[in-house]
N, C-alpha and C. Protein backbone atom coordinates (compact mmCIF):
# COMPACT_ATOMS: atom_id res chain seq x y z
N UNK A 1 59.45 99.64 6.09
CA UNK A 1 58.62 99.28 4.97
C UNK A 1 57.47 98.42 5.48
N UNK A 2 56.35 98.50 4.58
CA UNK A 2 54.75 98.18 5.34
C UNK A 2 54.88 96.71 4.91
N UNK A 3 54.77 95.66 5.64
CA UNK A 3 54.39 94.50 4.52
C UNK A 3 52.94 94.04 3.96
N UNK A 4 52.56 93.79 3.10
CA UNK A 4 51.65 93.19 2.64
C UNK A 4 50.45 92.50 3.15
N UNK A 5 49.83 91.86 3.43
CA UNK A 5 48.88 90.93 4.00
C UNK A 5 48.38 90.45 2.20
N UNK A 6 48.71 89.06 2.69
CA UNK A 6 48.60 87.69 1.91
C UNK A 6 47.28 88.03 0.58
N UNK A 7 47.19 88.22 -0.23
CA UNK A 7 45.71 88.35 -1.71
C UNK A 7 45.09 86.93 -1.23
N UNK A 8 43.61 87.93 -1.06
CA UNK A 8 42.72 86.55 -1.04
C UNK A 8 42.68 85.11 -1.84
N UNK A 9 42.63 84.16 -0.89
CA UNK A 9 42.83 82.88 -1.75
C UNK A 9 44.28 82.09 -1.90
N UNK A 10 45.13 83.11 -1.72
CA UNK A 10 46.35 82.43 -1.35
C UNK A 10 47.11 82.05 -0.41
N UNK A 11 48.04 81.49 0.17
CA UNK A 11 48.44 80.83 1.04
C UNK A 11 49.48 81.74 1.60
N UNK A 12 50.11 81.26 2.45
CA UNK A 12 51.38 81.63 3.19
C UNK A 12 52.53 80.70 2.62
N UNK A 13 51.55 79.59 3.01
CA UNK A 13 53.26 78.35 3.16
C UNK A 13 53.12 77.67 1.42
N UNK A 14 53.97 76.94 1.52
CA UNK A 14 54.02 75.69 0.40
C UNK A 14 52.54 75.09 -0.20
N UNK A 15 52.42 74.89 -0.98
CA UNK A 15 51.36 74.13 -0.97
C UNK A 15 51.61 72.39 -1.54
N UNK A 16 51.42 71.53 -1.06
CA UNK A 16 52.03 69.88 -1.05
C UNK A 16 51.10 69.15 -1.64
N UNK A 17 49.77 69.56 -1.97
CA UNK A 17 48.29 68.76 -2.40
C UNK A 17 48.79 68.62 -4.15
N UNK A 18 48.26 67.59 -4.27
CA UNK A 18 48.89 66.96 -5.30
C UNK A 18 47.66 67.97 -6.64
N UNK A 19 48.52 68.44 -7.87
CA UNK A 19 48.10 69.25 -8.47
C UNK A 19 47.29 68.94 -9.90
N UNK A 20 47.38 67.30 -10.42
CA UNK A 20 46.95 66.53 -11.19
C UNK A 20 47.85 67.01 -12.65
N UNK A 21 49.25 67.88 -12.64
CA UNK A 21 50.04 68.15 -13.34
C UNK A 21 50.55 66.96 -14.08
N UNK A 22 51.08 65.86 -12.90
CA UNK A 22 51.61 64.31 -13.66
C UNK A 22 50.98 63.90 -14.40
N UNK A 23 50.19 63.93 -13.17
CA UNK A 23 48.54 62.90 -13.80
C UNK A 23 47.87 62.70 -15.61
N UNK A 24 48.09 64.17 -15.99
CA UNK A 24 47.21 64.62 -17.08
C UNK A 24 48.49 64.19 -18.20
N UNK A 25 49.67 63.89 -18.08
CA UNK A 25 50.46 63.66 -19.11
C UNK A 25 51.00 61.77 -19.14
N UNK A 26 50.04 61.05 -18.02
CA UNK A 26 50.30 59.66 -18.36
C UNK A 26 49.08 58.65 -19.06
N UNK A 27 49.74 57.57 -19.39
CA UNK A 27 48.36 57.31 -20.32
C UNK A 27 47.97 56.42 -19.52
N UNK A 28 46.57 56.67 -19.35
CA UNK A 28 45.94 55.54 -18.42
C UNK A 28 44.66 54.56 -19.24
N UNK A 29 43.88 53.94 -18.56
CA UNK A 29 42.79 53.06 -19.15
C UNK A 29 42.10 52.63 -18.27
N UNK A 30 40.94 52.42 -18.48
CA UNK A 30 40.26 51.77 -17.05
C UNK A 30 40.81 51.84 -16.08
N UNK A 31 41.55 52.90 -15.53
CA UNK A 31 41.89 53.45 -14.35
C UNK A 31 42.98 52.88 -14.38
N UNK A 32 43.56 52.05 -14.98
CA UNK A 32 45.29 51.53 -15.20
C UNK A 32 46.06 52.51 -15.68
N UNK A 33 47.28 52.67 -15.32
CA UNK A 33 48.09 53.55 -15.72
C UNK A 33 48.84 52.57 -17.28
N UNK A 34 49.03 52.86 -18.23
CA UNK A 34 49.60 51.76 -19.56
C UNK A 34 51.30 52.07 -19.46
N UNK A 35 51.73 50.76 -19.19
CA UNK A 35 53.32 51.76 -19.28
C UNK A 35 53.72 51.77 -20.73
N UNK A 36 52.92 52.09 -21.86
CA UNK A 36 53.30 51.91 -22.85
C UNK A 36 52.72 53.35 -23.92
N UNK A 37 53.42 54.15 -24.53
CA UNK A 37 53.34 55.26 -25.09
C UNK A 37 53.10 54.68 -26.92
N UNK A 38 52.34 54.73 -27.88
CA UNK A 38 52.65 54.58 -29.25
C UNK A 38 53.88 55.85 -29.75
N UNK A 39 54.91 55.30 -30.61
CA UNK A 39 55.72 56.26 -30.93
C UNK A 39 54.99 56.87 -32.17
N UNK A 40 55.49 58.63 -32.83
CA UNK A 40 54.68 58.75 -33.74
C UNK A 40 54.81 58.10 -35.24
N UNK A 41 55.60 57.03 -35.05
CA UNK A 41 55.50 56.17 -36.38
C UNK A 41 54.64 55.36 -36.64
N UNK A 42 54.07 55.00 -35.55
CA UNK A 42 52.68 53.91 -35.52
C UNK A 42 52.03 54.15 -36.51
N UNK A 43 51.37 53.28 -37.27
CA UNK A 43 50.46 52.90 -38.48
C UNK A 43 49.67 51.48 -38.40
N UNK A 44 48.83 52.34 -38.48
CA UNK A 44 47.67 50.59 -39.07
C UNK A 44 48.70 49.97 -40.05
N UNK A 45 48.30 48.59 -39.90
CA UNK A 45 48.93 47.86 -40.98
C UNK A 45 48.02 47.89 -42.21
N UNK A 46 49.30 47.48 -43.36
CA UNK A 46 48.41 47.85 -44.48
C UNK A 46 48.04 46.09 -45.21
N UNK A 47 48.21 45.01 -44.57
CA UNK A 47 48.55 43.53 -44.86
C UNK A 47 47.72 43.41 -43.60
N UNK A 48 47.14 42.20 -43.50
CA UNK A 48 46.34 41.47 -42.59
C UNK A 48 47.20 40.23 -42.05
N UNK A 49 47.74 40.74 -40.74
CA UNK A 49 48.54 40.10 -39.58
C UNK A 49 48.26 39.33 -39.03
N UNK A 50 48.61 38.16 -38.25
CA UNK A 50 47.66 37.24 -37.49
C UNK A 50 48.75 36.69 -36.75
N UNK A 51 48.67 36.24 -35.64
CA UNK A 51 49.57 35.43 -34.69
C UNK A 51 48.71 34.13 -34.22
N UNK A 52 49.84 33.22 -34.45
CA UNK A 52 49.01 31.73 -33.99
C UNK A 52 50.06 31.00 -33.50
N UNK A 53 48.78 30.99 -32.54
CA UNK A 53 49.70 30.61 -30.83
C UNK A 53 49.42 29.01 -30.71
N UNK A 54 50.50 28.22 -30.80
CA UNK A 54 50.26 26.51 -30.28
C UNK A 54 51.05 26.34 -29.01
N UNK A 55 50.24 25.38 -28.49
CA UNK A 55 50.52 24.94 -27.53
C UNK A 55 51.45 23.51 -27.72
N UNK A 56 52.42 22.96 -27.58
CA UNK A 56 53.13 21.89 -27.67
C UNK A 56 52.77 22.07 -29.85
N UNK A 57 52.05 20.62 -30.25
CA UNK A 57 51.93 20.44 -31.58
C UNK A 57 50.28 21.07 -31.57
N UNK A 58 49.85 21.32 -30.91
CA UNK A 58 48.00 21.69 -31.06
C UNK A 58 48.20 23.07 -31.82
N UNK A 59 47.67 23.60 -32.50
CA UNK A 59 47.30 24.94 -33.11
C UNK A 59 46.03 25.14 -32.14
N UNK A 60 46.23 26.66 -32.09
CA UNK A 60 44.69 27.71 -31.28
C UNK A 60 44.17 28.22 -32.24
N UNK A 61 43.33 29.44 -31.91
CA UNK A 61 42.69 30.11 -33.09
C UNK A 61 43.38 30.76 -33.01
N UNK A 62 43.88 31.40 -34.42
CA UNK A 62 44.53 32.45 -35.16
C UNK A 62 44.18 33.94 -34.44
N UNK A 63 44.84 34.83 -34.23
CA UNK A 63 44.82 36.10 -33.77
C UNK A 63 44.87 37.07 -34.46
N UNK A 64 43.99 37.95 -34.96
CA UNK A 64 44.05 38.72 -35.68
C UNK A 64 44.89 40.24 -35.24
N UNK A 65 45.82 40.72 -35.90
CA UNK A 65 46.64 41.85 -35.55
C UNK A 65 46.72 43.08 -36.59
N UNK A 66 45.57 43.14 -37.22
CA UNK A 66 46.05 44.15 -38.14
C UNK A 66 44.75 44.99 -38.27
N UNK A 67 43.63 45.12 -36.89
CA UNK A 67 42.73 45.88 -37.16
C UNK A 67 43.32 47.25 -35.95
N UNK A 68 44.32 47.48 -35.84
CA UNK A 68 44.66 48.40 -35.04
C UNK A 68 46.59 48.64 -34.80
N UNK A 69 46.81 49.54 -34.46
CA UNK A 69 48.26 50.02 -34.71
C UNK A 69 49.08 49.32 -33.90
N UNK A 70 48.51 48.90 -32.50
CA UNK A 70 49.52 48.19 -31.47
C UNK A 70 48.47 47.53 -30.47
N UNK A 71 49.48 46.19 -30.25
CA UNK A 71 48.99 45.39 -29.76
C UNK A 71 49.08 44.91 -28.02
N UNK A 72 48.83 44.94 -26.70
CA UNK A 72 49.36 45.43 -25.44
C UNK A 72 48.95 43.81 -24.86
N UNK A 73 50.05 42.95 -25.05
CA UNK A 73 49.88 41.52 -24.54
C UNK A 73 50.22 41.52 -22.78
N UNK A 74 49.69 40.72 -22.53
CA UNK A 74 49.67 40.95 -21.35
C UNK A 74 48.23 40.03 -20.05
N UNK A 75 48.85 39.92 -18.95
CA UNK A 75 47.73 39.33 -18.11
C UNK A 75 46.75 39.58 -17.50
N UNK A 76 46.80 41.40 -17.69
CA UNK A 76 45.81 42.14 -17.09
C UNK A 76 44.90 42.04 -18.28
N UNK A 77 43.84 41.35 -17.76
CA UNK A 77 42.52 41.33 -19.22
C UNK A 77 41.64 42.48 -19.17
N UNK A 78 41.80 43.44 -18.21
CA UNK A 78 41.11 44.87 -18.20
C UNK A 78 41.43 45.69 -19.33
N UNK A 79 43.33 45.25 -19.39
CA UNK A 79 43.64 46.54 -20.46
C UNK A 79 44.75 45.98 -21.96
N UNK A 80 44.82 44.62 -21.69
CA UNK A 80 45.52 43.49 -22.50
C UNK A 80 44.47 43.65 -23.91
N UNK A 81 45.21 43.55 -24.76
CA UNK A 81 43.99 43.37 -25.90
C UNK A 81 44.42 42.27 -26.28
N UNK A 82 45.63 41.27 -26.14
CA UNK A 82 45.83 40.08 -26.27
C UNK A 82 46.14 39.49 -24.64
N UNK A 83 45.19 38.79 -24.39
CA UNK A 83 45.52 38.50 -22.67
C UNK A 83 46.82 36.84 -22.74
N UNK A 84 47.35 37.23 -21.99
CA UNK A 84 48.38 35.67 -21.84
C UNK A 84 48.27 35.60 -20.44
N UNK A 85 47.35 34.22 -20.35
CA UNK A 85 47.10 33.81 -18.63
C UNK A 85 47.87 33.08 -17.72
N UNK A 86 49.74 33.30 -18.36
CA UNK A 86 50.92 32.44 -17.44
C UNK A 86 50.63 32.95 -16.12
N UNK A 87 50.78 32.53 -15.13
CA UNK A 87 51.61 33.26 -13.66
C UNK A 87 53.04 33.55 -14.19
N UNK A 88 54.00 33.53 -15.25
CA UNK A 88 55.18 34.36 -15.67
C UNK A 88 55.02 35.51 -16.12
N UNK A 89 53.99 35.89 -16.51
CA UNK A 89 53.93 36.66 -17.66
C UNK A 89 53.45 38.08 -16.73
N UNK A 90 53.88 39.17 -16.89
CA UNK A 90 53.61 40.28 -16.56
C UNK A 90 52.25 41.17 -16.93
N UNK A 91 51.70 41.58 -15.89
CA UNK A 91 49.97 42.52 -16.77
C UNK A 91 50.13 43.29 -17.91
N UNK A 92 51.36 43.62 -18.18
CA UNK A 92 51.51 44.24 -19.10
C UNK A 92 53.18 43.72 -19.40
N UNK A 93 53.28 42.69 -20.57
CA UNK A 93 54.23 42.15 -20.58
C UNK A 93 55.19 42.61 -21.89
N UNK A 94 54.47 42.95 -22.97
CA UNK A 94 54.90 43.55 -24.42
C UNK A 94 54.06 43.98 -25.44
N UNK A 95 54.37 44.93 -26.33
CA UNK A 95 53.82 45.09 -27.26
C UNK A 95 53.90 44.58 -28.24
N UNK A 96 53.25 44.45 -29.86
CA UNK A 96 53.10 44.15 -30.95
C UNK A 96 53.02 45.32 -31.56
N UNK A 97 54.00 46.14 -32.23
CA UNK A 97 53.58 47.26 -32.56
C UNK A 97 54.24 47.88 -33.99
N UNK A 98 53.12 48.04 -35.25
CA UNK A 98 53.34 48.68 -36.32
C UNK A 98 53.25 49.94 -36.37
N UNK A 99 54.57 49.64 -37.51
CA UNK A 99 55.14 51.28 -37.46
C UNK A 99 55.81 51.19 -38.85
N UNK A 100 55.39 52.87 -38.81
CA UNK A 100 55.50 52.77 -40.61
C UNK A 100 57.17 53.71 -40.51
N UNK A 101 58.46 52.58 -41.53
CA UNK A 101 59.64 53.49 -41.63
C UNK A 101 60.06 53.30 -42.72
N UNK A 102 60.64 54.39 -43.40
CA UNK A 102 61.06 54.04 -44.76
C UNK A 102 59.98 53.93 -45.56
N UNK A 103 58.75 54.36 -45.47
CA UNK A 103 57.82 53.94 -46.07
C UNK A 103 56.71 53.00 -46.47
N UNK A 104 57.71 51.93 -45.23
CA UNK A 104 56.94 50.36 -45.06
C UNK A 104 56.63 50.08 -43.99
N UNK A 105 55.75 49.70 -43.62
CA UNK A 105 54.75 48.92 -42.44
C UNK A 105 54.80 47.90 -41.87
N UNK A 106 56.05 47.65 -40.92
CA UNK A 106 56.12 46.66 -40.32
C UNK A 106 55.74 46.59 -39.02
N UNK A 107 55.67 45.04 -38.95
CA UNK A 107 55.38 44.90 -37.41
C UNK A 107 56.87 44.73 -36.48
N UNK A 108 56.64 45.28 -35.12
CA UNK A 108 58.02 45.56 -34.31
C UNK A 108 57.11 45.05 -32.90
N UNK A 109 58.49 44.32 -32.14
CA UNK A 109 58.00 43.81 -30.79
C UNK A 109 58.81 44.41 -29.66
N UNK A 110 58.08 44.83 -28.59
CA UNK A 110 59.19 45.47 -27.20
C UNK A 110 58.66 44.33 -26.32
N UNK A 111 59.21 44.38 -25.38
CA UNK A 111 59.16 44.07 -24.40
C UNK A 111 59.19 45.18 -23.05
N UNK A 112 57.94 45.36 -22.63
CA UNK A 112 57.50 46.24 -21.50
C UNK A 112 58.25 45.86 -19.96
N UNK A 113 59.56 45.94 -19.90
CA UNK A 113 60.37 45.76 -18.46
C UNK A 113 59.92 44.29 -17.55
N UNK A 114 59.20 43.23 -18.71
CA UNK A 114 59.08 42.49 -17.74
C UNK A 114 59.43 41.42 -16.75
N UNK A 115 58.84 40.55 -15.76
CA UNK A 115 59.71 40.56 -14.83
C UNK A 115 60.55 39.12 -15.17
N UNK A 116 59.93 38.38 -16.59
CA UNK A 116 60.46 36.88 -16.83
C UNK A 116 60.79 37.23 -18.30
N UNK A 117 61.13 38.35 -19.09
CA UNK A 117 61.40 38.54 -20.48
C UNK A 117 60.47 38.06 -21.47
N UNK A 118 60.99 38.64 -22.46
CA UNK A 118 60.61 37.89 -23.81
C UNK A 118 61.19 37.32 -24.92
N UNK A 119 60.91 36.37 -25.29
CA UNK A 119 61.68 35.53 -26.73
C UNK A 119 61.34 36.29 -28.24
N UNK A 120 62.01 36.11 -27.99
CA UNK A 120 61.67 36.10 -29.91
C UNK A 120 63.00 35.27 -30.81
N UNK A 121 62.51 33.84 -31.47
CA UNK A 121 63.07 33.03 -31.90
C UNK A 121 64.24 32.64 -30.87
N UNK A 122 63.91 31.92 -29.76
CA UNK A 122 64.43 31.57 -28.68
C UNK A 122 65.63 32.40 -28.23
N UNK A 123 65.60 33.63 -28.59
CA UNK A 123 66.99 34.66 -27.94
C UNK A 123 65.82 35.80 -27.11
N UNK A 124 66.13 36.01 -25.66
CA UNK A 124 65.73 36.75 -24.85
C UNK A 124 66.14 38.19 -25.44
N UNK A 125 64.95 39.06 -25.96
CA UNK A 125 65.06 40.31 -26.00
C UNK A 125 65.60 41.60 -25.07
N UNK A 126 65.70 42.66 -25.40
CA UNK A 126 66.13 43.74 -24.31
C UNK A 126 65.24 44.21 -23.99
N UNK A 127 64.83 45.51 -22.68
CA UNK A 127 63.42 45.54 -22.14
C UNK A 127 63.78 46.93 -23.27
N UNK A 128 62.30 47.27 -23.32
CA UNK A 128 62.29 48.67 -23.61
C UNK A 128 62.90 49.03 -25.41
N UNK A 129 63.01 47.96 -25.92
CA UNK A 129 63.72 48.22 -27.30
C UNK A 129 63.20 47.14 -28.54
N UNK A 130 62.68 48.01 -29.56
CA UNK A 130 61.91 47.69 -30.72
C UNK A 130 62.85 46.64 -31.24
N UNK A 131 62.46 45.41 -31.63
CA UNK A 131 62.45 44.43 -32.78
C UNK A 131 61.88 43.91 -33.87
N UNK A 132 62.15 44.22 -34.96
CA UNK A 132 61.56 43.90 -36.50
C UNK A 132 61.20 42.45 -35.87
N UNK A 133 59.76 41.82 -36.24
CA UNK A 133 59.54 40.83 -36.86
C UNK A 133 59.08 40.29 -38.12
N UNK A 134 59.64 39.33 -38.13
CA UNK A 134 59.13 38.88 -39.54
C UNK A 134 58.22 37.99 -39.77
N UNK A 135 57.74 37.47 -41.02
CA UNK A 135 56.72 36.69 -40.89
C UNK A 135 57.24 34.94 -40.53
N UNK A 136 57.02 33.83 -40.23
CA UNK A 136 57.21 32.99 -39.00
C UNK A 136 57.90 33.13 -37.86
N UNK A 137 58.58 34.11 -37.90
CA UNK A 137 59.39 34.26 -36.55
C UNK A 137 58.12 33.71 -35.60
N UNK A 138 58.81 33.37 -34.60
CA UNK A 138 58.15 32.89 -33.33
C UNK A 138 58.56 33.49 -31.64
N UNK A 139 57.37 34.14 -30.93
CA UNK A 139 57.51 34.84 -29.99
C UNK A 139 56.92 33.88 -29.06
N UNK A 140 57.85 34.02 -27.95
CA UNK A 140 57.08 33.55 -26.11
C UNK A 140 57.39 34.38 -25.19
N UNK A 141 56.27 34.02 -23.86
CA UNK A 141 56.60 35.07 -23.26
C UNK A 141 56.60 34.50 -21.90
N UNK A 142 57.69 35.13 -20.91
CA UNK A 142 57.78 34.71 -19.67
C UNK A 142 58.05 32.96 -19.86
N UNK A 143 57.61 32.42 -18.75
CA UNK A 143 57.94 30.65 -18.65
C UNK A 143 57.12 30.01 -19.71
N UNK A 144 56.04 30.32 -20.48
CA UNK A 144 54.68 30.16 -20.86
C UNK A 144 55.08 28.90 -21.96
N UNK A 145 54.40 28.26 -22.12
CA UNK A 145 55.03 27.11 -22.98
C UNK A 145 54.53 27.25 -24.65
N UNK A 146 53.89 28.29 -24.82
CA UNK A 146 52.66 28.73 -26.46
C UNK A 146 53.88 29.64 -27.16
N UNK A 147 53.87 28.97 -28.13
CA UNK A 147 54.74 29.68 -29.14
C UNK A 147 53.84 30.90 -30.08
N UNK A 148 54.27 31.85 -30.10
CA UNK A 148 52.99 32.70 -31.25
C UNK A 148 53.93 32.91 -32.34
N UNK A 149 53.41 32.30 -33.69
CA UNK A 149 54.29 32.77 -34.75
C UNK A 149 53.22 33.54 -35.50
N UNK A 150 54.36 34.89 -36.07
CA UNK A 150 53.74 35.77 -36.69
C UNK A 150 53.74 35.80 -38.07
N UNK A 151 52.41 36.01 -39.01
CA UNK A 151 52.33 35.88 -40.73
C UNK A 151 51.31 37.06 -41.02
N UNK A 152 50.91 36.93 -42.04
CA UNK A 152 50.42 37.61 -42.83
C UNK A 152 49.47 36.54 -43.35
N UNK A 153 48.11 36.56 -43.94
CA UNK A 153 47.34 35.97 -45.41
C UNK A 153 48.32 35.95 -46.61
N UNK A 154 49.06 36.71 -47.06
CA UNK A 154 49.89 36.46 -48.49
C UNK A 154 51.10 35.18 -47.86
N UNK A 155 51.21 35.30 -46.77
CA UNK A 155 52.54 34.50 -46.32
C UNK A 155 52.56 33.07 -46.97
N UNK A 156 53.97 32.86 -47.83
CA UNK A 156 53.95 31.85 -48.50
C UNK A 156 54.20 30.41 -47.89
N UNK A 157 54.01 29.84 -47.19
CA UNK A 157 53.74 28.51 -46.58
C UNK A 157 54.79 27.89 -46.96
């Protein structure tokens, strides 16, 4: 039997050159790869969110969280939309992230695998797994000494 000779353009052996197959299914940003996916429950909030972060007894300025679905805290200020400037705190340390279930729009917090955790109301969270917050609950992150408690404008004082 005759064999063949190879169709133009194709190879003999293996080919090992990287094919941009991965590539095109991770989410990146300014050339950062995000290790963080929105699930398809994400929703704008429908209440105006705010986190306010003190330091010891000082209040900061208020943080606004409810002009967008999720929030990517973190030390990398390239791709952080809330930057936290600890040396604990990971470039990409957690999310803030609303999501609409049951019909209601809450806000939910992960923690992105990082390398000093996260609080929420002084109990260390699990990596990788959504938590309801509520309104004063209070989040920290890594060693960082700023408490961020989370409200709303209707929140009754």
């Amino acid at each position: 039997m005759e064999e063949k000779p190879p169709a133009a353009g194709s190879s003999t052996g293996p080919n090992y050159s990287l094919s941009g197959a991965l590539a095109k299914d991770t989410n990146t940003f300014k050339g950062v790869v995000i290790k963080y996916n929105e699930p398809p429950e994400a929703h704008k909030p429908d209440q105006r969110w705010f986190l306010y972060p003190f330091k010891g007894d000082q209040s900061l300025d208020p943080i606004p969280i409810y002009r967008q679905s999720a929030y990517l805290l973190g030390r990398d200020r390239n791709i952080a939309d809330i930057p936290i400037d600890h040396p604990s705190c990971s470039k990409q340390h957690a999310v803030i992230q609303f999501r609409k279930m049951k019909g209601k729009i809450c806000p939910y917090l992960i923690d992105l695998e990082s390398a000093n955790k996260t609080k929420l109301n002084d109990e260390t969270i699990e990596p990788s797994r959504y938590y309801q917050i509520f309104e004063k609950d209070v989040i920290k992150f890594g060693f960082s000494t700023r408490d961020y408690v989370i409200m709303h404008e209707n929140c009754a004082t």
